[in-house]
Protein backbone atom coordinates (compact mmCIF):
# COMPACT_ATOMS: atom_id res chain seq x y z
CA UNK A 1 0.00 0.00 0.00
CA UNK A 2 1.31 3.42 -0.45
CA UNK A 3 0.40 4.87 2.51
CA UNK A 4 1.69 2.45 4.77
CA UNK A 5 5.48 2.64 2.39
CA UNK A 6 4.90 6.49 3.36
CA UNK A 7 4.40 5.81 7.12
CA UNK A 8 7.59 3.53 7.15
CA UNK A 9 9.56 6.71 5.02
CA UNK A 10 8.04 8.91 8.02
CA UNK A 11 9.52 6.44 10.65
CA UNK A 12 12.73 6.21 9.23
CA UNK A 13 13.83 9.99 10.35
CA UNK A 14 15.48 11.17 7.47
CA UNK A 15 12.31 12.08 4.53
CA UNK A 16 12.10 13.45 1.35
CA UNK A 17 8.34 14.27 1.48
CA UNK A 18 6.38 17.37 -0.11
CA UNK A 19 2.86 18.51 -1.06
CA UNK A 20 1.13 18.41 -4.17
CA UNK A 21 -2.61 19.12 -5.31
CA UNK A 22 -5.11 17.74 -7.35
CA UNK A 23 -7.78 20.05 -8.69
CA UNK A 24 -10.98 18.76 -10.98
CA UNK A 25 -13.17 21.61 -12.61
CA UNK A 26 -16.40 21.24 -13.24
CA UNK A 27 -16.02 20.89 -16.92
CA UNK A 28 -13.67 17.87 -16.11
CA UNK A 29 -9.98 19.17 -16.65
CA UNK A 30 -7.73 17.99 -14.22
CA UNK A 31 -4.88 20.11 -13.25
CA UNK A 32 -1.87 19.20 -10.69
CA UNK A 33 0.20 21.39 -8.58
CA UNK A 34 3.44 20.74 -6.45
CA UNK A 35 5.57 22.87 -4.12
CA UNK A 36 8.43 20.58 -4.86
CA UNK A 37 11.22 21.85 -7.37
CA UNK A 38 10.47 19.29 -9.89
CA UNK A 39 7.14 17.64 -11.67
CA UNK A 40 5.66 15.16 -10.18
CA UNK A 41 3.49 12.31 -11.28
CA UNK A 42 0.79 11.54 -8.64
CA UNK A 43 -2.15 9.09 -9.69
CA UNK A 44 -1.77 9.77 -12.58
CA UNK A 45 -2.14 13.73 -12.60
CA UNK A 46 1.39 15.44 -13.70
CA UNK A 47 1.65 17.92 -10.56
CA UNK A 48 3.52 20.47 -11.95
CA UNK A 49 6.07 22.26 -10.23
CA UNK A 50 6.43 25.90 -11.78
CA UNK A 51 2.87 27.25 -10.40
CA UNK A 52 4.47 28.82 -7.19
CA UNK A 53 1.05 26.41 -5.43
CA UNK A 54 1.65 26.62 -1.81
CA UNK A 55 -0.90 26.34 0.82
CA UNK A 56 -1.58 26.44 4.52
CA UNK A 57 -1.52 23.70 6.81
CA UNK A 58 -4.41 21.74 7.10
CA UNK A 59 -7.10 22.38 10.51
CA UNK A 60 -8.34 18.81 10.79
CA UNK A 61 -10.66 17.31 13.17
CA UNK A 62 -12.70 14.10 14.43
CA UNK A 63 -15.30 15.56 14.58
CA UNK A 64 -18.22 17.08 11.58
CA UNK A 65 -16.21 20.27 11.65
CA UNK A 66 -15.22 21.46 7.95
CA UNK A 67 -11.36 21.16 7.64
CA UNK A 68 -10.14 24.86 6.85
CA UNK A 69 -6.74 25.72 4.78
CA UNK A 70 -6.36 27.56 1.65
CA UNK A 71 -4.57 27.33 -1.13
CA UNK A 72 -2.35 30.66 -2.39
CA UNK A 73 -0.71 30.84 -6.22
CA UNK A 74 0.49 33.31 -8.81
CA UNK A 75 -1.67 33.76 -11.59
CA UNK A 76 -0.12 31.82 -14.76
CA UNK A 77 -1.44 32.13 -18.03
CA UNK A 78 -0.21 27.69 -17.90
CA UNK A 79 -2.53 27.31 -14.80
CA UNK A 80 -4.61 29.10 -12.86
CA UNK A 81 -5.68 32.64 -14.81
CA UNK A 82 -7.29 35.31 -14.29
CA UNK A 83 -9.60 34.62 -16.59
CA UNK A 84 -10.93 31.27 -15.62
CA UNK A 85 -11.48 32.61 -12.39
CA UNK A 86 -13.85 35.87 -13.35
CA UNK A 87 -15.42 33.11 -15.70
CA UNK A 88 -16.15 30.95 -13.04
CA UNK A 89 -14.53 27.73 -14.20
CA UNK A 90 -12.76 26.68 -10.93
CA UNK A 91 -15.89 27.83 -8.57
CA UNK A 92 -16.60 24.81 -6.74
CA UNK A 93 -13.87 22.59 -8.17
CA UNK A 94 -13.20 19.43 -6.80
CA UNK A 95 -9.37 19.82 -4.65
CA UNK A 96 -7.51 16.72 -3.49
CA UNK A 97 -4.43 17.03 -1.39
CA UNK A 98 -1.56 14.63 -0.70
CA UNK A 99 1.64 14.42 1.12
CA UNK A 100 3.96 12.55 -1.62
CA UNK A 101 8.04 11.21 -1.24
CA UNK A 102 9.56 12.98 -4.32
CA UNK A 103 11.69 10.35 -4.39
CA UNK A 104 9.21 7.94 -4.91
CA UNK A 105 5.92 9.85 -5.58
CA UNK A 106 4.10 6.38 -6.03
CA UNK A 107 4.24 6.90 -1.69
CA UNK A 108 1.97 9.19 -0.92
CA UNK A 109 -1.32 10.16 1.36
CA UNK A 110 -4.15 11.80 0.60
CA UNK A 111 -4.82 13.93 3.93
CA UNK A 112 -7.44 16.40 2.56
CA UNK A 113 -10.87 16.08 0.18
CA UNK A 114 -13.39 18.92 -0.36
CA UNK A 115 -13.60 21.55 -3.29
CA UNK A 116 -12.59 25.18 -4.06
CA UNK A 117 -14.61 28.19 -2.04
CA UNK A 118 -14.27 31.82 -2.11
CA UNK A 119 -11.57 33.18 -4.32
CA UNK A 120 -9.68 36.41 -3.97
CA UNK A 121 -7.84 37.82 -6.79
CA UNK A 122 -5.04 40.59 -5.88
CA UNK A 123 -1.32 41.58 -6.91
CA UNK A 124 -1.19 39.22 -10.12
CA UNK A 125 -2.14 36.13 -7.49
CA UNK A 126 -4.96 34.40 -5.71
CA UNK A 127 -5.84 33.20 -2.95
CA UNK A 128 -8.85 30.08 -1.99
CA UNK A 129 -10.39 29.00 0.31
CA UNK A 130 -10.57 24.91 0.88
CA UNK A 131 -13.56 23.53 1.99
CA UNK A 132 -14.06 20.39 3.80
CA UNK A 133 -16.37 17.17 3.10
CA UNK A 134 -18.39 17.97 5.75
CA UNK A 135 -19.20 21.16 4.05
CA UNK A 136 -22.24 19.97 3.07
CA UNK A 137 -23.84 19.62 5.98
CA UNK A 138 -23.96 23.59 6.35
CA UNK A 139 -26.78 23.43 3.63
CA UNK A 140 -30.25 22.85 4.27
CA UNK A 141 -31.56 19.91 4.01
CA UNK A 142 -35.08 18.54 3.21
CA UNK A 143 -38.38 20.20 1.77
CA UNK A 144 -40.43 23.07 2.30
CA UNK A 145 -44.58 23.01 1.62
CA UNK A 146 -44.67 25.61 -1.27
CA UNK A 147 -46.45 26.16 -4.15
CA UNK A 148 -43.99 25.93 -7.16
CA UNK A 149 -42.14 23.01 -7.68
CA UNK A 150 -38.69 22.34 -5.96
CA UNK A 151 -37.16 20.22 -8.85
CA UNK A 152 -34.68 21.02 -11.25
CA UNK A 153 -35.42 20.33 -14.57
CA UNK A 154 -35.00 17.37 -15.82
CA UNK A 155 -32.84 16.32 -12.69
CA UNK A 156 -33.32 12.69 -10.77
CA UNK A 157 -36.72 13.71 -8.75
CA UNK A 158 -37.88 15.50 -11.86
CA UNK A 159 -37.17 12.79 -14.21
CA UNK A 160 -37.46 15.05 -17.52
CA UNK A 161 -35.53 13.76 -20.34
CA UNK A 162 -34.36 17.41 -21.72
CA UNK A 163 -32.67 16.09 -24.72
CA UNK A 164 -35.97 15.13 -26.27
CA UNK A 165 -36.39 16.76 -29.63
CA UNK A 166 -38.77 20.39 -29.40
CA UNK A 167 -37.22 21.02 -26.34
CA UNK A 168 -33.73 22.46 -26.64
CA UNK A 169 -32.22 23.93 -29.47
CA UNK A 170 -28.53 24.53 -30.93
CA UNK A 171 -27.88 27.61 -33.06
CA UNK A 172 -24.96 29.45 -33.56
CA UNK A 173 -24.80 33.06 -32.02
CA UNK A 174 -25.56 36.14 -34.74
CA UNK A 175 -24.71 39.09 -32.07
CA UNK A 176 -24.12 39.40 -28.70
CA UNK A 177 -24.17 42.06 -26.15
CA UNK A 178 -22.05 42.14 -23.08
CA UNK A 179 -21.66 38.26 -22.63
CA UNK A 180 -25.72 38.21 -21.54
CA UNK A 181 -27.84 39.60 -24.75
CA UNK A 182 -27.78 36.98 -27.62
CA UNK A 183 -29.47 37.24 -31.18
CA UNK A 184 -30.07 34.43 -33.17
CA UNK A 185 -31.36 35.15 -37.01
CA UNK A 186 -34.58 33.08 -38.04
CA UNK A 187 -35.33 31.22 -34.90
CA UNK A 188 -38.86 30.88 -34.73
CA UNK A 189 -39.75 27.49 -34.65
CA UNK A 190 -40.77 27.69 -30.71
CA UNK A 191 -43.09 29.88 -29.07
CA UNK A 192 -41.85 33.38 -27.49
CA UNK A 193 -41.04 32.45 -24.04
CA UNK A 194 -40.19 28.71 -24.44
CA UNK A 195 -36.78 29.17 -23.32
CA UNK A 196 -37.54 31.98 -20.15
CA UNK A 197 -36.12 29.76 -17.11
CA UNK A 198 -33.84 27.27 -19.00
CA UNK A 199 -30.37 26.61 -19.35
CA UNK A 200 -27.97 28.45 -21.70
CA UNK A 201 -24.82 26.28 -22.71
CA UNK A 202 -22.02 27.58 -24.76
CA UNK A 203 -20.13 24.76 -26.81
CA UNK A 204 -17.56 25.85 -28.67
CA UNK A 205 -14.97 29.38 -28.04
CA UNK A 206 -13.37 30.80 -25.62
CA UNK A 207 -16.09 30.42 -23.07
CA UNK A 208 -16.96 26.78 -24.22
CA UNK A 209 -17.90 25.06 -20.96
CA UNK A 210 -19.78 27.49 -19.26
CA UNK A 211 -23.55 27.87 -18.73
CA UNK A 212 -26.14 30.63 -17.89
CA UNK A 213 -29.70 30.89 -16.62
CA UNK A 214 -32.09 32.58 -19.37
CA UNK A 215 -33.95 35.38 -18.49
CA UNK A 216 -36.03 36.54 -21.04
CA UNK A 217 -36.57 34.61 -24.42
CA UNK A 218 -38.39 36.83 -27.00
CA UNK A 219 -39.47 37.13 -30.87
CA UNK A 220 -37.33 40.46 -32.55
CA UNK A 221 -38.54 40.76 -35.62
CA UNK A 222 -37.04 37.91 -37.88
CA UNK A 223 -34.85 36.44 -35.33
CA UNK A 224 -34.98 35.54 -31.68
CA UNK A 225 -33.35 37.81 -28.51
CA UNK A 226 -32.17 35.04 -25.61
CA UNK A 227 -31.37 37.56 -22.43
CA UNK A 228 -29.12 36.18 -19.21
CA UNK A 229 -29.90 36.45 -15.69
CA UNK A 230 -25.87 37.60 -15.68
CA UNK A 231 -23.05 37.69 -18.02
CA UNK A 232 -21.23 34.96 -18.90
CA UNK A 233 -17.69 36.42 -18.15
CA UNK A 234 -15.55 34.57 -21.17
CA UNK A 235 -15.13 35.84 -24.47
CA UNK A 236 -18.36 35.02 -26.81
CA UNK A 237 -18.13 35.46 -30.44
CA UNK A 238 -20.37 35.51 -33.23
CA UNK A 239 -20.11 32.21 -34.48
CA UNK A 240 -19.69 30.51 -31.52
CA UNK A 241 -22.20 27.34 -30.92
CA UNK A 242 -24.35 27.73 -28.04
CA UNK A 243 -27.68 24.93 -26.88
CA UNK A 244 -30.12 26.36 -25.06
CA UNK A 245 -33.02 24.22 -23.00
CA UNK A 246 -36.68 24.82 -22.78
CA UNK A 247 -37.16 26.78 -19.68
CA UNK A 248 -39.71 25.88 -16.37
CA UNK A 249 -40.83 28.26 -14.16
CA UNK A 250 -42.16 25.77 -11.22
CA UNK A 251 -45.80 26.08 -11.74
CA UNK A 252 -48.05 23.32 -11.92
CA UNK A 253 -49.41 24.20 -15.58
CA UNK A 254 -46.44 24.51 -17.00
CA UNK A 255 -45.32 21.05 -15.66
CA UNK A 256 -48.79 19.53 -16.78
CA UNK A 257 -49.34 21.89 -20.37
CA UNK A 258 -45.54 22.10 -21.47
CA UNK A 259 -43.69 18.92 -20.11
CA UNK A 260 -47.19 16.93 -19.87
CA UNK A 261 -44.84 15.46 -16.38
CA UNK A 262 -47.55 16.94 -13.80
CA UNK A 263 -47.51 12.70 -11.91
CA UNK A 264 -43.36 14.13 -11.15
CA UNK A 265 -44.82 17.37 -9.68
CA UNK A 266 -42.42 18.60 -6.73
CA UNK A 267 -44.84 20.97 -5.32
CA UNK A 268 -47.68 21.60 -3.76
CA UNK A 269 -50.54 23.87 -5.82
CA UNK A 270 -53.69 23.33 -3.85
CA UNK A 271 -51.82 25.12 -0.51
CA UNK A 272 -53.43 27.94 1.13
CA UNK A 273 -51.73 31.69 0.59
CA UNK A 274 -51.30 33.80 3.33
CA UNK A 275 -53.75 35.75 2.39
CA UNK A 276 -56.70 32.62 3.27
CA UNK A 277 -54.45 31.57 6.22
CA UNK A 278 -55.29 35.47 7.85
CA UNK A 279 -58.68 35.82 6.66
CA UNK A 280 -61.01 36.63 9.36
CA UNK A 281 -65.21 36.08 9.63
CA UNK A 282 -66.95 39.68 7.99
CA UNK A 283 -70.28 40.53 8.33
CA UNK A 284 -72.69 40.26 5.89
CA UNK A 285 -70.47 37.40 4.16
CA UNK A 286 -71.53 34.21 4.55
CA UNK A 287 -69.17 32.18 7.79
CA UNK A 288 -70.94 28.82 7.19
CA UNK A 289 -67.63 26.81 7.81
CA UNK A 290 -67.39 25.49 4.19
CA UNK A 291 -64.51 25.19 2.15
CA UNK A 292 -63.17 28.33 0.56
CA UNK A 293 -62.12 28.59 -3.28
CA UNK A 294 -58.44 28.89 -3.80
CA UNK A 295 -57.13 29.74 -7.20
CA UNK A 296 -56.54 27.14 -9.54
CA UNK A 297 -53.95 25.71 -11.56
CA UNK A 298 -56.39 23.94 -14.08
């Protein structure tokens, strides 16, 4: 086992050991990171050694406590840049961390596991914040009683297949306004609106890999305006091949009319507003005890 050749390096009193980092992004590159003076090849992810990577030493516990550290760089246009930080690309990335013998980087230990958290950006150099497994248990858990659905399209509770045909749509992007305002030139095929709430995906370019929320979705004349919730902060060109997913907006007649899925419903349509919940008996209005109308979803 490697770890236990590590622990008998460690015993021995004279080691050759250093650190080195794994990091996944989201779209699924893998890059490594060292603060040795040479590469290093550790399961199977070259951890390179010219990054100026250092970080902290690890807070770890016994307890459900998230293990704190961070990880401090220089910007490198080889690495980490600037740019695929403002774009987003390493937010929540998945960060492995390992105590290796150079000489014999097969020995090593993994001693931390979590993902990437806030990132600061100053001086040509960054620093982030590591965060912990237990991370995750910071987040609420379970369901609320609301009206709207709490699904995510087409995710495992939802059960939506998205990829079925008339209800996404690749085009190639005509003109584009501050990474967030997209034209498309005769796209009319789908109803104004069909895309408001749904997923924006760029393909291909320099911000291939990254994905927005859709805003607004609306017929311009001869062509078709897609609008962002935010900008998509990579370079987007016209040309540049972009897929873009009918949109839900968590009501029950959308989920019954548009994705005729109302038996995977996540919500709950028939619950009272606040507005029954305070009502209050008023002369001259009939307090027989019956059930009161509540607006429908039909």
């Amino acid at each position: 086992m490697t770890a236990e050749a590590l622990y008998r390096h460690l015993e021995s009193g004279a080691t050759t050991v250093c650190r080195a980092w794994t990091v996944t992004r989201r779209d699924g590159q893998v890059l490594g990171f060292t603060d040795h003076d040479l590469d290093l090849v550790v399961q199977g992810v070259t951890c390179r050694a010219d990054t100026g990577m250092t970080a902290r030493a690890l807070q770890q516990t016994t307890g459900l406590s998230v293990d704190n550290s961070e990880a401090i760089g220089a910007l490198s246009a080889a690495a980490i840049t600037e740019a695929d930080i403002i774009a987003g690309r390493f937010d929540g990335a998945e960060v492995r961390a390992f105590l290796v013998n150079w000489v014999r980087p097969e020995e090593h230990l993994e001693q931390f596991s979590g993902s990437l958290g806030e990132i600061e950006r100053s001086g040509g150099s960054f620093r982030a914040e590591l965060r912990g497994l237990s991370e995750i248990l910071n987040q609420p858990q379970g369901h609320a009683y609301i009206a709207g659905c709490s699904a995510v399209l087409g995710d495992g509770r939802c059960r939506f297949q998205t990829d079925q045909p008339g209800y996404h749509a690749q085009r190639a992007v005509d003109r584009v306004e501050d990474g967030r305002v997209f034209d498309f030139p005769g796209f009319g095929e789908f109803d104004p609106g069909w895309f408001s709430h749904g997923r924006f995906e760029v393909l291909t370019g320099a911000a291939a890999g990254l994905v927005g929320l859709v805003k607004a979705d609306t017929i311009d004349g001869d062509g078709r305006r897609i609008e962002l919730w935010q900008s998509i902060m990579a370079g987007i060109a016209p040309g540049d091949q972009v897929r873009i997913f009918a949109g839900c907006d968590k009501t029950a007649g959308t989920c019954r009319m548009k994705f005729a899925n109302f038996l995977n419903f996540r919500g709950f349509p028939h619950i009272p507003g606040e507005d029954w919940l305070a009502s209050y008996p008023v002369p001259g209005r009939p307090n027989s005890g019956q059930r009161r109308t509540t607006a429908s979803w039909r």
